[in-house]
Protein backbone atom coordinates (compact mmCIF):
# COMPACT_ATOMS: atom_id res chain seq x y z
CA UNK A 1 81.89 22.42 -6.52
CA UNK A 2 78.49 20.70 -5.27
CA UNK A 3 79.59 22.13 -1.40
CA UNK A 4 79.81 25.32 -2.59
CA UNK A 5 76.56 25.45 -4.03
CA UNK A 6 74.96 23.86 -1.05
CA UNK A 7 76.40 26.56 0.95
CA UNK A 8 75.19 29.65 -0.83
CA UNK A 9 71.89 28.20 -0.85
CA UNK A 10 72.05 27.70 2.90
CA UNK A 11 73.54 31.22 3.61
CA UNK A 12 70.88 32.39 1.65
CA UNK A 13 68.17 31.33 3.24
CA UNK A 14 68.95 29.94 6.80
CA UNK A 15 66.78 33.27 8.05
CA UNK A 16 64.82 33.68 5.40
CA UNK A 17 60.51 33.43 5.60
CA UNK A 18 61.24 30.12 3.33
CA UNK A 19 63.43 28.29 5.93
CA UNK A 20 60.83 25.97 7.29
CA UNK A 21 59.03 25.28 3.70
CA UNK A 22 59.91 22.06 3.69
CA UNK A 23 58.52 19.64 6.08
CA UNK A 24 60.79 17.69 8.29
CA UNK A 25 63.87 19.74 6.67
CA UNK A 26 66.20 21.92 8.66
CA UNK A 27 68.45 24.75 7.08
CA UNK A 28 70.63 26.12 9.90
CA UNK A 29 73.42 29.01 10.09
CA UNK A 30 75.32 29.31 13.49
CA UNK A 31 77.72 32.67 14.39
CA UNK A 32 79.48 31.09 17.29
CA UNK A 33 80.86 28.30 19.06
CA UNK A 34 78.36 27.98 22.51
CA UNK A 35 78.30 24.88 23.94
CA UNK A 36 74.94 23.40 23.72
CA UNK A 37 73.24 20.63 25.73
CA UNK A 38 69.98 19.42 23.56
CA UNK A 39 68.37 16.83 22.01
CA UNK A 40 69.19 15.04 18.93
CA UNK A 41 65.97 13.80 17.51
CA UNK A 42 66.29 10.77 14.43
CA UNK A 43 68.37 13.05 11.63
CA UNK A 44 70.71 13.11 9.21
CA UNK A 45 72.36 16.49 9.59
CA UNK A 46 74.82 17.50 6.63
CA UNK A 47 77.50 20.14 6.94
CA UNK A 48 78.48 22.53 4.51
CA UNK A 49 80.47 24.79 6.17
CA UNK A 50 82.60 24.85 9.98
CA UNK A 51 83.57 21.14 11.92
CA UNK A 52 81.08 20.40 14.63
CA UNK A 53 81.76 18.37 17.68
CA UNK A 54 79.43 16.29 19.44
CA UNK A 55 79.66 14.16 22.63
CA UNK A 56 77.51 11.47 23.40
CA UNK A 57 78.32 9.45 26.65
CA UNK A 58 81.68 8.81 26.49
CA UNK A 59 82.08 9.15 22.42
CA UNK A 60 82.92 12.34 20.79
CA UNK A 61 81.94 12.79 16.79
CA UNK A 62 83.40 15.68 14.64
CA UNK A 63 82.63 16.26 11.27
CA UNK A 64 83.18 19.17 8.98
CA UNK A 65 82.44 20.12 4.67
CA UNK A 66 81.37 17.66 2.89
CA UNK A 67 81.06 15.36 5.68
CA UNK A 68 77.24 14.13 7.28
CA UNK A 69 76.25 13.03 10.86
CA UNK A 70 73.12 10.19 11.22
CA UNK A 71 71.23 9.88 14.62
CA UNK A 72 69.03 7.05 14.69
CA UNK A 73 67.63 7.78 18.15
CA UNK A 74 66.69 11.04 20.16
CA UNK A 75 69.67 11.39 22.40
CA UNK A 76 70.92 14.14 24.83
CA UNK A 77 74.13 15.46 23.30
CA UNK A 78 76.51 18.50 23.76
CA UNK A 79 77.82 20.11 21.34
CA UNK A 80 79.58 22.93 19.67
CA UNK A 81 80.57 24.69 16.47
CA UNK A 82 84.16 24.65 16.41
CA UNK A 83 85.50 28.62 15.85
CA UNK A 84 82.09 29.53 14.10
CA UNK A 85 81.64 33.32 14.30
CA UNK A 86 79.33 35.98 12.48
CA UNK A 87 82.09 36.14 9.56
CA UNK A 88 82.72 32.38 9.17
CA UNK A 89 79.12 31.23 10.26
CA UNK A 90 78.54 27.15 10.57
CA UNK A 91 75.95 26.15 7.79
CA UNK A 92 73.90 22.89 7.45
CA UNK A 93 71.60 20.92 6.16
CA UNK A 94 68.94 18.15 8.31
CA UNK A 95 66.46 16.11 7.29
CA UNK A 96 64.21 14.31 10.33
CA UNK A 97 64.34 10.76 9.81
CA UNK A 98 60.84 9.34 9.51
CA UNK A 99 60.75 4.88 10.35
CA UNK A 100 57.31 4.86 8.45
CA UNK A 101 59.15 6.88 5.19
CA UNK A 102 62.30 4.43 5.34
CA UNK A 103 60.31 1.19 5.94
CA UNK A 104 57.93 1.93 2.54
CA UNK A 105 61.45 2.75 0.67
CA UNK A 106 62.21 -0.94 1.99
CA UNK A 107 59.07 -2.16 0.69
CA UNK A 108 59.08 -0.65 -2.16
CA UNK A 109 62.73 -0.89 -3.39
CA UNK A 110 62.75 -5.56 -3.21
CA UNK A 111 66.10 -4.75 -3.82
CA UNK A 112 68.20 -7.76 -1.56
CA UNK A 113 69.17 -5.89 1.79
CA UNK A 114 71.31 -7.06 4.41
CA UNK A 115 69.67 -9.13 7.19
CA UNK A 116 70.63 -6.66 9.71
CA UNK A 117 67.89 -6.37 11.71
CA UNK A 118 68.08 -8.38 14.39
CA UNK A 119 71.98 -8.00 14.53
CA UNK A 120 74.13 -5.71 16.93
CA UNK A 121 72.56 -2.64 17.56
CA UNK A 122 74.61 0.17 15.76
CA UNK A 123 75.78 3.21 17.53
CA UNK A 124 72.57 5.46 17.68
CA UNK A 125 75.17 8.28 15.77
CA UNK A 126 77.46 7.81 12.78
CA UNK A 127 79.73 10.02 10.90
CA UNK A 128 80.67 9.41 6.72
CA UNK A 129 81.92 11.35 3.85
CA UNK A 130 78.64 12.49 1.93
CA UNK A 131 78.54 10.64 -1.71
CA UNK A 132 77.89 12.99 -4.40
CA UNK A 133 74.03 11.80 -4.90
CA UNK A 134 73.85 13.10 -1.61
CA UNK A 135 74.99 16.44 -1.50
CA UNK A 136 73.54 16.74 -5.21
CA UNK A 137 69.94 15.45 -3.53
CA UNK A 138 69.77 18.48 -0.84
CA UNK A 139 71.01 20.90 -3.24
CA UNK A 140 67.94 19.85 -5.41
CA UNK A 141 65.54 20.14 -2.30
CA UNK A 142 66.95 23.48 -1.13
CA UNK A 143 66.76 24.78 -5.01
CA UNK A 144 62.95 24.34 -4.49
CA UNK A 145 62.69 26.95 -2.05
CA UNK A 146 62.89 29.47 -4.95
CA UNK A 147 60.03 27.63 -7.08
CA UNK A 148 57.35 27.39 -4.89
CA UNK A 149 55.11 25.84 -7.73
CA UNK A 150 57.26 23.09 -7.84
CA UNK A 151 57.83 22.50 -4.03
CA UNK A 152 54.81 20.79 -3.09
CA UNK A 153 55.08 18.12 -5.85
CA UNK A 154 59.34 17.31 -5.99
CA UNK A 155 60.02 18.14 -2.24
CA UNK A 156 58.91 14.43 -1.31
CA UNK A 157 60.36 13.10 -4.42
CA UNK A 158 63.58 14.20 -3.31
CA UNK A 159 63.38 13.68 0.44
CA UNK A 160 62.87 10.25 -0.39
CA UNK A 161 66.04 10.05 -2.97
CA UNK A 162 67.50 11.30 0.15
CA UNK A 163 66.72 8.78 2.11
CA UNK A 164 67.16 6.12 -0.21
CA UNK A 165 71.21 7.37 -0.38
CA UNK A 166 71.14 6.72 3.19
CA UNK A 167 69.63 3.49 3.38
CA UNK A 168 72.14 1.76 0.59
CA UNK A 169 75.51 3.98 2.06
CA UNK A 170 77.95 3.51 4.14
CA UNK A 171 75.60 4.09 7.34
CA UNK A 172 72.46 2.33 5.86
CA UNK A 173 72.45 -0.25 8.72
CA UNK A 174 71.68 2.50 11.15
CA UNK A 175 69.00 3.77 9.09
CA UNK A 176 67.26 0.32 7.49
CA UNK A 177 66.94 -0.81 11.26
CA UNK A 178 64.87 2.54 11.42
CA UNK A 179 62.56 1.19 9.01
CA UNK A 180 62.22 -2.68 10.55
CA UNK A 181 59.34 -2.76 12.78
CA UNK A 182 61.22 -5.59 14.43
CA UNK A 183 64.50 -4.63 14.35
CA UNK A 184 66.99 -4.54 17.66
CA UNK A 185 66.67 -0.77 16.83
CA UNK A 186 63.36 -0.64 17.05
CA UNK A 187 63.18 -2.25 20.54
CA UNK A 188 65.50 0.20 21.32
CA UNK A 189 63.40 3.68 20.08
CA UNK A 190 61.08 2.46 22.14
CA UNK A 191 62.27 2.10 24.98
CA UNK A 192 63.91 5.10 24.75
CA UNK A 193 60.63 6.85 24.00
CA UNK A 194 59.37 5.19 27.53
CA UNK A 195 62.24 6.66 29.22
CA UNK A 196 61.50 10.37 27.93
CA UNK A 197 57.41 9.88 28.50
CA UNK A 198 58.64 8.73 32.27
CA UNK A 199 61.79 10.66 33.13
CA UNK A 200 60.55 12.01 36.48
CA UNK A 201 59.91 8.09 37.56
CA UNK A 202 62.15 6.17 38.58
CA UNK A 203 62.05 2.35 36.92
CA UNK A 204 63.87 -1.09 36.95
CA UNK A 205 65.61 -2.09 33.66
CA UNK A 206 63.82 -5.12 34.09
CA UNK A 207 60.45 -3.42 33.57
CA UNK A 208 61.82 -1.08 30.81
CA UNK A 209 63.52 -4.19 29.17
CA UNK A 210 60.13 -6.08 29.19
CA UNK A 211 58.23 -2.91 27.87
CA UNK A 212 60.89 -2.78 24.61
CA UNK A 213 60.31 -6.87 23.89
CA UNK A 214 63.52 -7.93 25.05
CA UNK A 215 65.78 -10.08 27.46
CA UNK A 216 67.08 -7.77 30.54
CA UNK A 217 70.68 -8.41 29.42
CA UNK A 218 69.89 -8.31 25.42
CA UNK A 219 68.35 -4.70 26.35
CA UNK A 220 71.09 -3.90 28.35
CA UNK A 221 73.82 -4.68 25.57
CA UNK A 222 71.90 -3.38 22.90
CA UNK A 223 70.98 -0.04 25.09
CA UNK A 224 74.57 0.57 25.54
CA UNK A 225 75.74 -0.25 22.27
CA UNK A 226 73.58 2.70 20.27
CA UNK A 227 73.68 5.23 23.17
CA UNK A 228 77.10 4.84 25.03
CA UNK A 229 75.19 4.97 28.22
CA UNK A 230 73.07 2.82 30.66
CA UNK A 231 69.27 3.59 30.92
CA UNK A 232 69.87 5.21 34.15
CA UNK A 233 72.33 7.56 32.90
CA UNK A 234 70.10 8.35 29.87
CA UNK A 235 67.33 9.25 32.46
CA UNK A 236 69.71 11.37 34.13
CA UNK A 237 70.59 13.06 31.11
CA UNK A 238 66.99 13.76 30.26
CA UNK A 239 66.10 14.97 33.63
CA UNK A 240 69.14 17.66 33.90
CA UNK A 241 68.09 18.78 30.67
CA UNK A 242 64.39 19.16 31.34
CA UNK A 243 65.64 21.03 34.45
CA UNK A 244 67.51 23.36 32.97
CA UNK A 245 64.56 23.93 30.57
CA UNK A 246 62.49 25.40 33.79
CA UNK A 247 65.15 27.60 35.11
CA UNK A 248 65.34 29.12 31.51
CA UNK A 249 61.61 29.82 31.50
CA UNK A 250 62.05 31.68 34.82
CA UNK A 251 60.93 29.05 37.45
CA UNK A 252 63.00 30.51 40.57
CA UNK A 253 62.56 27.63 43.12
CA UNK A 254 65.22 25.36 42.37
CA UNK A 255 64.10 22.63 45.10
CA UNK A 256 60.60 22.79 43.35
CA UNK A 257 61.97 22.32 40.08
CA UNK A 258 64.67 18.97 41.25
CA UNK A 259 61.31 17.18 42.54
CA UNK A 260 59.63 18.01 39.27
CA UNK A 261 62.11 16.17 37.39
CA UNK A 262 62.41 13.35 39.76
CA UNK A 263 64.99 14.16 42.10
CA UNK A 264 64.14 12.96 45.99
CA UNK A 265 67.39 15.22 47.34
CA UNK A 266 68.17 18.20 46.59
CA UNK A 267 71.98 17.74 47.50
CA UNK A 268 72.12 15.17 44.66
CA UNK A 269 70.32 17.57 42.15
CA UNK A 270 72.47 20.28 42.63
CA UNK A 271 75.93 18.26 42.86
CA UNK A 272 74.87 16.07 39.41
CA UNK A 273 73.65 19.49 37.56
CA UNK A 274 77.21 21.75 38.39
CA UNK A 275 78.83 18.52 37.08
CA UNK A 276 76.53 18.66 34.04
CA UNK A 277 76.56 21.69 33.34
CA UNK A 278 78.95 23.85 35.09
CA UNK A 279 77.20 25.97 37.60
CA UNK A 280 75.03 25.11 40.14
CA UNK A 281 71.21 25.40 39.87
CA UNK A 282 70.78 28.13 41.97
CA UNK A 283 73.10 30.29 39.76
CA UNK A 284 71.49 29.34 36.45
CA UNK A 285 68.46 30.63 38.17
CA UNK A 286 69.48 33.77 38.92
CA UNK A 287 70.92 34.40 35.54
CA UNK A 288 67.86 34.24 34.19
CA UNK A 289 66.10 37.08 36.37
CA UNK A 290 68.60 39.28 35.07
């Protein structure tokens, strides 16, 4: 079977010194179930072995063998690998998905596409079934790792394929609006890119809304639609993160490091990050002086 092949190659070299040959693809092998609060980034992540669950906002996406996750926008996420463990490690397969890569596959292709880009912004993550081309596609790619003649000349070729199975499947709306310099999805990235560039700021949607090219309430809609969240909670989201980022490298002044990231009280810092993330700041601080 095409899964099974997909994960030996994975298994094989998830650690190896070839992992990161391939630009903008990601080979990963987990050994437990941690919960994790990160970043998405604009991927399609594939898995070929253990279910992972992801929440973002108030939506929760689970997806297992055989089965492939698309995130159009870089969102803050938790999520685990359900039951993985050192025996029955999770295994998968990313690529980063590049707007200037999909919009010359648009170009390129003048192959009639749906006129979705200035339609309803689709959720910023999607889960399918992976069509064969698909899973025979990374296969291909991750073959390459043990033919480095051949890598620098076919690993674009079939990043591209890749690509191209996304943007006529099941999820291609997601992905063409990717490529559409003027698509609702578009509007969107950016603003969202704003947000992230200006997290310790605070802002008026109005201002943000203006900055992405559209209406206040279009933005609003729209923001809500791909990221199950206003663009106040995103900030929030951004800011706990990048918080918890400092206490991790060691910074031990938890006041110091709520003003940093844009918080005026340091009540309000410490009440929204036990809620985030289960402990208070002060403790997270301490745990890492240990």
């Amino acid at each position: 079977m095409q899964i099974d092949e997909l994960r030996s190659l994975i298994e094989r070299h998830a650690n190896s010194e070839r992992a990161n040959s391939i630009e903008g693809v990601l080979i990963a092998r987990h050994d437990d179930s941690a919960l994790e609060q990160s970043m998405s980034g604009s991927v399609m992540a594939l898995i070929a072995q253990g279910t992972k669950r992801l929440a973002l906002g108030d939506r929760v996406y689970e997806y297992g063998p055989g089965q492939f996750l698309v995130s159009s926008l870089d969102m803050p996420v938790s999520g685990q690998f359900i039951g993985a463990s050192a025996d029955e490690p999770a295994l998968g397969f990313g690529l980063l998905l590049s707007p200037p890569s999909i919009a010359e596959l648009l170009l390129r292709s003048g192959a009639p596409m749906p006129r979705d880009g200035r339609g309803t912004v689709p959720s910023a993550m999607v889960v399918s079934d992976a069509p064969e081309q698909l899973v025979e596609a990374a296969i291909r790619l991750l073959r390459l790792l043990d033919s480095p003649r051949d890598l620098a000349v076919m690993a674009p070729l079939i990043k591209q394929e890749i690509l191209w199975w996304l943007i006529v499947g099941d999820q291609g709306a997601a992905v063409r609006q990717l490529g559409l310099a003027d698509s609702n999805l578009s509007h969107i990235a950016r603003a969202v890119s704003w947000i992230r560039e200006h997290y310790a700021h605070a802002f008026r949607v109005e201002d943000v809304a203006e900055i992405s090219g559209m209406s206040p309430s279009a933005f609003y809609r729209h923001f809500q639609a791909a990221t199950a969240m206003s663009p106040i909670q995103y900030q929030k989201q951004i800011r706990l993160q990048e918080a918890r980022l400092q206490l991790a490298a060691g910074r031990s002044d938890v006041t110091a490091v709520g003003y940093s990231v844009g918080y005026e009280s340091p009540a309000q810092f410490s009440r929204e990050y036990r809620r985030q993330f289960g402990r208070p700041p002060s403790q997270e601080s301490r745990s890492t002086q240990h």
